[in-house]
C-alpha atoms as a PDB file:
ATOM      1  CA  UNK A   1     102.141 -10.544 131.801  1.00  0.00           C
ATOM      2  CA  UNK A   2     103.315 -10.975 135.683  1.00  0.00           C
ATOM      3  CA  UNK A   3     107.073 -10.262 136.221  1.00  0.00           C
ATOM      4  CA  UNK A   4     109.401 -11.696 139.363  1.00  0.00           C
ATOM      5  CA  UNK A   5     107.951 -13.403 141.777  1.00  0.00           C
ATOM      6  CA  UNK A   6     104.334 -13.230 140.012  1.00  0.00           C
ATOM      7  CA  UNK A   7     105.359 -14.514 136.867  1.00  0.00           C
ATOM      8  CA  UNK A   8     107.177 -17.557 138.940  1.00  0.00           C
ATOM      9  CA  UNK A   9     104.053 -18.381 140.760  1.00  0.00           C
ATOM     10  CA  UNK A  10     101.749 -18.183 137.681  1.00  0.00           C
ATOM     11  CA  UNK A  11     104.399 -20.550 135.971  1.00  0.00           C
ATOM     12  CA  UNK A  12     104.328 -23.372 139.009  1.00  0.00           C
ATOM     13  CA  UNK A  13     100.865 -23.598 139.022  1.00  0.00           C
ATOM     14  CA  UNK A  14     100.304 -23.560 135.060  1.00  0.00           C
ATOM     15  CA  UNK A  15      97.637 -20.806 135.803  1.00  0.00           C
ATOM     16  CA  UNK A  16      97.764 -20.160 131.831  1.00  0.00           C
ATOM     17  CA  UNK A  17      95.624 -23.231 131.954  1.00  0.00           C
ATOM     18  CA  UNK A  18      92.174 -23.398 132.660  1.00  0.00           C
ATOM     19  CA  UNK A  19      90.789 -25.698 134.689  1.00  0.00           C
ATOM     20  CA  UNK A  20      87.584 -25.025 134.758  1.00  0.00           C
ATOM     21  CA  UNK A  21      87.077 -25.218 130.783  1.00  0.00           C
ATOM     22  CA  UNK A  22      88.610 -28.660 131.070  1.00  0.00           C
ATOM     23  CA  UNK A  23      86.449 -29.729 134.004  1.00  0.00           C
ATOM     24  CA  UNK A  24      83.662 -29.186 131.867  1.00  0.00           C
ATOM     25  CA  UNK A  25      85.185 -30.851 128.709  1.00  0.00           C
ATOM     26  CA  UNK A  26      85.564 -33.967 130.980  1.00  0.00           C
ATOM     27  CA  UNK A  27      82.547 -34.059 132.939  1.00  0.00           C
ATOM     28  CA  UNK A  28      79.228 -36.029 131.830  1.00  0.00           C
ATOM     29  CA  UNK A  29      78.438 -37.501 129.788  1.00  0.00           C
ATOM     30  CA  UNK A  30      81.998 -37.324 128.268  1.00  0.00           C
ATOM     31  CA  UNK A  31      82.937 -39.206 131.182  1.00  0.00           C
ATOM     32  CA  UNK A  32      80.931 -40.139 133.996  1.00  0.00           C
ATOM     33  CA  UNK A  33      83.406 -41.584 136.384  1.00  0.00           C
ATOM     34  CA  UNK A  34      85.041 -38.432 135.918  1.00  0.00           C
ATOM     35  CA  UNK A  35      82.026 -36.467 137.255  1.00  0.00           C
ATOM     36  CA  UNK A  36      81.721 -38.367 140.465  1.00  0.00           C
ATOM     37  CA  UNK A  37      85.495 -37.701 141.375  1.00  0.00           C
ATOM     38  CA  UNK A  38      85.383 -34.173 140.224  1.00  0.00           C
ATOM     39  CA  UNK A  39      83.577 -32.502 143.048  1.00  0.00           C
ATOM     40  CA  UNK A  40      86.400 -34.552 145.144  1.00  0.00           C
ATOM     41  CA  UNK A  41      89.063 -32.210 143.803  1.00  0.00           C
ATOM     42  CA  UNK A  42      88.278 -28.662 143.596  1.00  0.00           C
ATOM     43  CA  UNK A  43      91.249 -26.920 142.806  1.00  0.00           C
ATOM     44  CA  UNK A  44      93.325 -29.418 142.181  1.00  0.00           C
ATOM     45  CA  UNK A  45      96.117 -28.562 139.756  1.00  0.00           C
ATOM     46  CA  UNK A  46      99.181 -30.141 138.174  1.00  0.00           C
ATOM     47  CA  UNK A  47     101.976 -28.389 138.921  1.00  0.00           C
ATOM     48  CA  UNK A  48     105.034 -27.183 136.511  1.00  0.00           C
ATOM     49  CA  UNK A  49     107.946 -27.921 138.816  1.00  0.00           C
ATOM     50  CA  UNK A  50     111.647 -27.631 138.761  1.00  0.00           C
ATOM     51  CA  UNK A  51     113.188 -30.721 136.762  1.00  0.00           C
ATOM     52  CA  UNK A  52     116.152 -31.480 139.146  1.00  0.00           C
ATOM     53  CA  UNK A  53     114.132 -31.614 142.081  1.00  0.00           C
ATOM     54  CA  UNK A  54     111.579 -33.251 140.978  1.00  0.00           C
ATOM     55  CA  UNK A  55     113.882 -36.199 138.864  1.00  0.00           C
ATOM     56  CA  UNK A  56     115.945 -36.828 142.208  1.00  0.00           C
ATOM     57  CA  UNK A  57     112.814 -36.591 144.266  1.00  0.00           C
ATOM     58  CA  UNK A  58     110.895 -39.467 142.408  1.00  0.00           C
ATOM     59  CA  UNK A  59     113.989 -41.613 142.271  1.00  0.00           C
ATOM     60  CA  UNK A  60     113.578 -41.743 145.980  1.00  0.00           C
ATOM     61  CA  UNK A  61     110.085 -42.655 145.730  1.00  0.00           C
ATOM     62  CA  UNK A  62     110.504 -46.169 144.627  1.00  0.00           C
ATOM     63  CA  UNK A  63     109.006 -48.279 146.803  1.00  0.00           C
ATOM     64  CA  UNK A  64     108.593 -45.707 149.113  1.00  0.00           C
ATOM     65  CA  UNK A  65     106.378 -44.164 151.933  1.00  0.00           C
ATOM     66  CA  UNK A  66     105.645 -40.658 151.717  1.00  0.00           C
ATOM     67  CA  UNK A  67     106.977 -39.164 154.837  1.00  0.00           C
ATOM     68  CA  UNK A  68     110.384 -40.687 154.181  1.00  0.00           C
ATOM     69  CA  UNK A  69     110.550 -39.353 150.417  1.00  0.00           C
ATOM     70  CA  UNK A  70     109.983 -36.093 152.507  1.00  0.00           C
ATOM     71  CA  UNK A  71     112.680 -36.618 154.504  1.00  0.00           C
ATOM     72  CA  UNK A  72     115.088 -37.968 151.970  1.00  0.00           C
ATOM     73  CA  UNK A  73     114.345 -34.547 149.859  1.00  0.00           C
ATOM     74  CA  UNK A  74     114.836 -32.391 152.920  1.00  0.00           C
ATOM     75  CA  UNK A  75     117.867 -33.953 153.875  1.00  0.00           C
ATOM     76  CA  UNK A  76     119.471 -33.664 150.169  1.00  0.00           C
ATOM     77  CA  UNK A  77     117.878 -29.504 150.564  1.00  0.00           C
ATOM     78  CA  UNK A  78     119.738 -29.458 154.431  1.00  0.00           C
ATOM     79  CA  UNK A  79     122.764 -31.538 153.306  1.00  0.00           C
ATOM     80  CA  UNK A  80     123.687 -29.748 150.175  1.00  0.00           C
ATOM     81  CA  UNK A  81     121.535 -27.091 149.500  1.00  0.00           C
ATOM     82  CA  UNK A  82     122.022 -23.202 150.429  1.00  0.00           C
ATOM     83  CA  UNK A  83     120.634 -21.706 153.499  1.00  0.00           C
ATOM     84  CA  UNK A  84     117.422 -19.355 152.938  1.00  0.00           C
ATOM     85  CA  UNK A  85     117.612 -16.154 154.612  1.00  0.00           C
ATOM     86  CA  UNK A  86     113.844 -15.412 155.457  1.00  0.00           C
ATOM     87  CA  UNK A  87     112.963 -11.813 155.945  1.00  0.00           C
ATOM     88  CA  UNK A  88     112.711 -10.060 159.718  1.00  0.00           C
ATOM     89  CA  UNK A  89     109.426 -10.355 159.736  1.00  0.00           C
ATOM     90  CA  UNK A  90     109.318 -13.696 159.133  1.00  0.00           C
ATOM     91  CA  UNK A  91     112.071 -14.640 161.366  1.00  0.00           C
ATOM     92  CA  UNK A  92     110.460 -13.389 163.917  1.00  0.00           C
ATOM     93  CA  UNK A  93     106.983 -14.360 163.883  1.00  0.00           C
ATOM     94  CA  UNK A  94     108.670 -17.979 163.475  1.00  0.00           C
ATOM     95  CA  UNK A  95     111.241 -17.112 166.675  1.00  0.00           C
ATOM     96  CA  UNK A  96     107.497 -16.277 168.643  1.00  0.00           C
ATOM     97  CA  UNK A  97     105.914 -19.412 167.401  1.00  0.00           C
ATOM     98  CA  UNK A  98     108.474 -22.155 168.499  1.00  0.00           C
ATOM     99  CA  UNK A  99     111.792 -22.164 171.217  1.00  0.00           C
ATOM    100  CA  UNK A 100     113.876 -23.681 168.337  1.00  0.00           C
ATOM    101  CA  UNK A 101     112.500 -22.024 164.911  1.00  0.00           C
ATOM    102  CA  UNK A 102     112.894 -23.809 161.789  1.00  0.00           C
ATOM    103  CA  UNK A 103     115.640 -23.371 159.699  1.00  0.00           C
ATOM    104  CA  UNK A 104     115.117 -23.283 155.438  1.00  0.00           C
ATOM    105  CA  UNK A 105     117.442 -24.657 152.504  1.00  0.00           C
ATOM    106  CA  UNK A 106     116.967 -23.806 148.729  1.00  0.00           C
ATOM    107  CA  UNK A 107     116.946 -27.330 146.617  1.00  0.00           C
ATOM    108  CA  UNK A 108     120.481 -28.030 145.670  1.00  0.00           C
ATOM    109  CA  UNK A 109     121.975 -27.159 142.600  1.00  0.00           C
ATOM    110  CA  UNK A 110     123.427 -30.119 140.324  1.00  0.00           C
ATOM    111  CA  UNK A 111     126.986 -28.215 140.536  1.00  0.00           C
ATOM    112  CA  UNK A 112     126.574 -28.957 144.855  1.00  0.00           C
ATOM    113  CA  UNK A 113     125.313 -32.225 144.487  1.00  0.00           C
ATOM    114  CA  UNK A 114     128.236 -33.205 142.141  1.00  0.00           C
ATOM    115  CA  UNK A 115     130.798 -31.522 144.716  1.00  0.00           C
ATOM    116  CA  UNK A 116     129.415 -32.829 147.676  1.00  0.00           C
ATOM    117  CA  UNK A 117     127.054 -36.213 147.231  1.00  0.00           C
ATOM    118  CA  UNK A 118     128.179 -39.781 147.794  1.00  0.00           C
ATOM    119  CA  UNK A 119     126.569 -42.915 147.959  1.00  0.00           C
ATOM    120  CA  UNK A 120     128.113 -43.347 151.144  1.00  0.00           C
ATOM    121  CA  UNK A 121     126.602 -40.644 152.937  1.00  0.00           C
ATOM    122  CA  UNK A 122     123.344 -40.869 151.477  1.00  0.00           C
ATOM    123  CA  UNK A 123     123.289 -44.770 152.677  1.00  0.00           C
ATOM    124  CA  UNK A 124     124.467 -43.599 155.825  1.00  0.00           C
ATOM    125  CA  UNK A 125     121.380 -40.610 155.822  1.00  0.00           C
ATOM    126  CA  UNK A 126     118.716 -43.773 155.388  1.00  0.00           C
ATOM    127  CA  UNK A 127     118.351 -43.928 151.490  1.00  0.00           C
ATOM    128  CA  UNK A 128     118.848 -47.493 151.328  1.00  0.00           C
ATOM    129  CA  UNK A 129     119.342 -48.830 147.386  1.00  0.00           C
ATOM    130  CA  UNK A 130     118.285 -45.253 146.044  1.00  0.00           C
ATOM    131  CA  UNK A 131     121.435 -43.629 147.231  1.00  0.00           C
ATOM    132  CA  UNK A 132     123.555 -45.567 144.601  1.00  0.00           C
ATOM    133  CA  UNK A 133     121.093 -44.121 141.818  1.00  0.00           C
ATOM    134  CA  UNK A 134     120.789 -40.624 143.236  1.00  0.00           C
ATOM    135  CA  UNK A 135     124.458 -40.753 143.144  1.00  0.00           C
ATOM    136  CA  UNK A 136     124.741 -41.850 140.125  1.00  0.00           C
ATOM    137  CA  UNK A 137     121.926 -39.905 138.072  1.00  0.00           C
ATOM    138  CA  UNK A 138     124.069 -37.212 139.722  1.00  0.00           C
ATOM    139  CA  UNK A 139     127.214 -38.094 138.067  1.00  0.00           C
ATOM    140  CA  UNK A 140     125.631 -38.655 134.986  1.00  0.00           C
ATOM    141  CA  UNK A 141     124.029 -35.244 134.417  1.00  0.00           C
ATOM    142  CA  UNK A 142     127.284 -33.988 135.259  1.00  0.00           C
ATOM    143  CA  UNK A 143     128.586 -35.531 132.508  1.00  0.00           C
ATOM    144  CA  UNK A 144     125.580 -34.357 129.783  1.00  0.00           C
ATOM    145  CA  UNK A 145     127.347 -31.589 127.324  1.00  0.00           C
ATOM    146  CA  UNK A 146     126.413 -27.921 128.416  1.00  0.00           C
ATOM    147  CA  UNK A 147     125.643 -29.725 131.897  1.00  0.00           C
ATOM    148  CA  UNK A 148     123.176 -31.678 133.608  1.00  0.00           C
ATOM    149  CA  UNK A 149     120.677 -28.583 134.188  1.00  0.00           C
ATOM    150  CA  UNK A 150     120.489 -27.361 130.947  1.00  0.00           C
ATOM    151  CA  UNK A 151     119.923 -31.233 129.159  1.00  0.00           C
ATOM    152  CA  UNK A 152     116.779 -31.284 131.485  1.00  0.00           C
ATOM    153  CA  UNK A 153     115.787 -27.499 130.519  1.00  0.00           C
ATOM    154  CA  UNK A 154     116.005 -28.598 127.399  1.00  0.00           C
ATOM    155  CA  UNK A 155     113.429 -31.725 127.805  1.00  0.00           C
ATOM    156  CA  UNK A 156     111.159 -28.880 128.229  1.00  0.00           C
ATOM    157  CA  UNK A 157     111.376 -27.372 125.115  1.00  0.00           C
ATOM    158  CA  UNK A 158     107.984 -27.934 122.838  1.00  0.00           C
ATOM    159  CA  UNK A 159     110.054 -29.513 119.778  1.00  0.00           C
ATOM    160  CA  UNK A 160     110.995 -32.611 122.185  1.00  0.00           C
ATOM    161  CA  UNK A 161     108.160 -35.052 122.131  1.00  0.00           C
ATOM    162  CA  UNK A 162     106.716 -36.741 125.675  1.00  0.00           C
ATOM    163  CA  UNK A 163     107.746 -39.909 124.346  1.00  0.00           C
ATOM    164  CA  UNK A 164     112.001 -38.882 123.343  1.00  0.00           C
ATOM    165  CA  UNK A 165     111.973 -37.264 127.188  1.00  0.00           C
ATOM    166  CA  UNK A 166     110.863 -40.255 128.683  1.00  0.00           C
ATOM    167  CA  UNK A 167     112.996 -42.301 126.412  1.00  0.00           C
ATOM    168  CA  UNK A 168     115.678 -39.599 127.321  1.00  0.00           C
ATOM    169  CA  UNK A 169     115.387 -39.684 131.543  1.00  0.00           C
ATOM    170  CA  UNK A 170     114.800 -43.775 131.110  1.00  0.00           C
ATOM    171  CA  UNK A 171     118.423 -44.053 130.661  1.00  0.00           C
ATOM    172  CA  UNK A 172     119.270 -42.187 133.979  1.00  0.00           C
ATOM    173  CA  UNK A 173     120.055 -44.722 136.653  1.00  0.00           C
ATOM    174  CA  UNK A 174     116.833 -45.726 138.679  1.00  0.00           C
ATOM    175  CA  UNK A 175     114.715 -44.435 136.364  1.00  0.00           C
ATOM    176  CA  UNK A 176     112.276 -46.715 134.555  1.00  0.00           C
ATOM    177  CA  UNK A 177     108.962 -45.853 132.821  1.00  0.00           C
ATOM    178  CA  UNK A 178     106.711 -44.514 135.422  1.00  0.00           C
ATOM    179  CA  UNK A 179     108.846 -42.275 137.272  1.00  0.00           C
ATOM    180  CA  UNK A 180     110.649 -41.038 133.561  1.00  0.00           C
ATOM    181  CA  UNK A 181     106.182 -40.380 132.947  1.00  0.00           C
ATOM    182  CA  UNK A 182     106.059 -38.347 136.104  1.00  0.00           C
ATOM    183  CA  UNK A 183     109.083 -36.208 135.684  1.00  0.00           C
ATOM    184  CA  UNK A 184     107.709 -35.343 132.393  1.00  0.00           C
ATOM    185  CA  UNK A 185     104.420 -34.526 133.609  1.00  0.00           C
ATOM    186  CA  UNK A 186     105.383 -32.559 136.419  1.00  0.00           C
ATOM    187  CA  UNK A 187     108.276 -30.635 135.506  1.00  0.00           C
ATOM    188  CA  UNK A 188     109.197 -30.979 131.890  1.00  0.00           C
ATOM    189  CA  UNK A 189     105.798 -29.472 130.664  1.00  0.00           C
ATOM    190  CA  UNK A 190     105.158 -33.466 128.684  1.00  0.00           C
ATOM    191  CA  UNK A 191     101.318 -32.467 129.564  1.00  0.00           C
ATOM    192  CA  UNK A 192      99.973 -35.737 127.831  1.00  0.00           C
ATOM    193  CA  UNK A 193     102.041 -38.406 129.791  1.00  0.00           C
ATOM    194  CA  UNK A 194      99.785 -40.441 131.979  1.00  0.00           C
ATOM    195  CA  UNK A 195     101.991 -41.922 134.520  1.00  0.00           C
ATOM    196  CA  UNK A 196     101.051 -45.723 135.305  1.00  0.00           C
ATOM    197  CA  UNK A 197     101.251 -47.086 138.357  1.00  0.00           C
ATOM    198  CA  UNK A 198      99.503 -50.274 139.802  1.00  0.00           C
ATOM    199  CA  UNK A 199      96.689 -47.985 141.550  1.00  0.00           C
ATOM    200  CA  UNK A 200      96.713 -46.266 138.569  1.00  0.00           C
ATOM    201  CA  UNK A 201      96.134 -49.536 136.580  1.00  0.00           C
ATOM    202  CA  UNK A 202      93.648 -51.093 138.795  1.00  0.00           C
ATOM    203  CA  UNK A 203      91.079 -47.856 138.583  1.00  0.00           C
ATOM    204  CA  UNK A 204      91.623 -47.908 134.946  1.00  0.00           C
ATOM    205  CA  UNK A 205      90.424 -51.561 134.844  1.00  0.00           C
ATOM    206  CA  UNK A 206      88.024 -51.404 137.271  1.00  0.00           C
ATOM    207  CA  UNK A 207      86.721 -47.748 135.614  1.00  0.00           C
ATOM    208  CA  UNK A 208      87.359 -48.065 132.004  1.00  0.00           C
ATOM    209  CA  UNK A 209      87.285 -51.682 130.814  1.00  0.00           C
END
């Protein structure tokens, strides 16, 4: 099996999985619709990412465009988050490619966050209404026994059903059904939640009804 870095990327992309045997398990005539889109998505994959990030990053999704839930995730990475050191070689070919070279920041860790965050600020960086929950899903993963981190490590595990994690992150503030469905999905391994959203609703209407 692939150690370090190898083993990480293998375990972000779920490349244990493969796609291409369930392409052809949901293709015609199993499912038509499914067919058409198919050819749309090539290489498409769902991805097996890291439960903090991912929790705070949908809480600032509600109601949300998506170049500002970009920027509210960068600034919580810039704001709180550790400074990456990128190798020489990367340094430089970045120097050479722009006058003022990008800087990098790890994700914050819930032990930064809890130091650092405030509603206050984060209304002040442009979160509007979702700096009062990322504040306070903040506070209240500090407060989980054995700490925040390791509550939503253990959401992972394969004895805790997709429907007790979503039950679980539900009672987080700003977190209702959907975005409890897409944390699962996405980074607590809950590989048969099927998040719902309206656009989500109307193709299954329009699709499957």
């Amino acid at each position: 099996p692939p150690k370090g870095d190898a083993a990480a990327l293998a375990s972000y992309f779920n490349s244990d999985i493969s796609m291409a045997a369930l392409v052809k398990e949901w293709t015609s005539p199993a499912d038509p619709h499914f067919t058409a889109a198919a050819a749309l998505a090539a290489g498409a994959r769902v991805l097996d990412q890291p439960p903090l990030e991912t929790l705070l990053a949908f809480i600032c999704s509600s109601n949300n465009s998506i170049g500002r839930i970009e920027g509210m995730v960068a600034h919580l990475a810039r704001a709180y988050g550790e400074r990456l050191e990128l190798e020489e070689e990367v340094t430089a070919e970045a120097k050479g490619a722009a006058a003022n070279p990008p800087s990098f920041h790890a994700f914050p860790t819930l032990a930064a966050l809890q130091a650092a965050v405030s509603e206050a600020d984060l209304r002040a960086a442009g979160f509007g209404y979702r700096a009062r929950y990322v504040s306070g899903t903040v506070e209240a993963l500090a407060a989980k026994p054995g700490g925040g981190e390791a509550w939503l490590e253990g959401l992972r595990g394969p004895a805790v059903p997709a429907g007790d994690a979503v039950a679980a992150l539900a009672e987080l503030p700003g977190v209702g059904p959907k975005v409890a469905a897409c944390v699962a999905l996405l980074a607590l391994r809950k590989r048969g939640c099927v998040p719902v959203d309206v656009h989500v609703w109307r193709l299954a209407q329009k699709h499957y009804t």
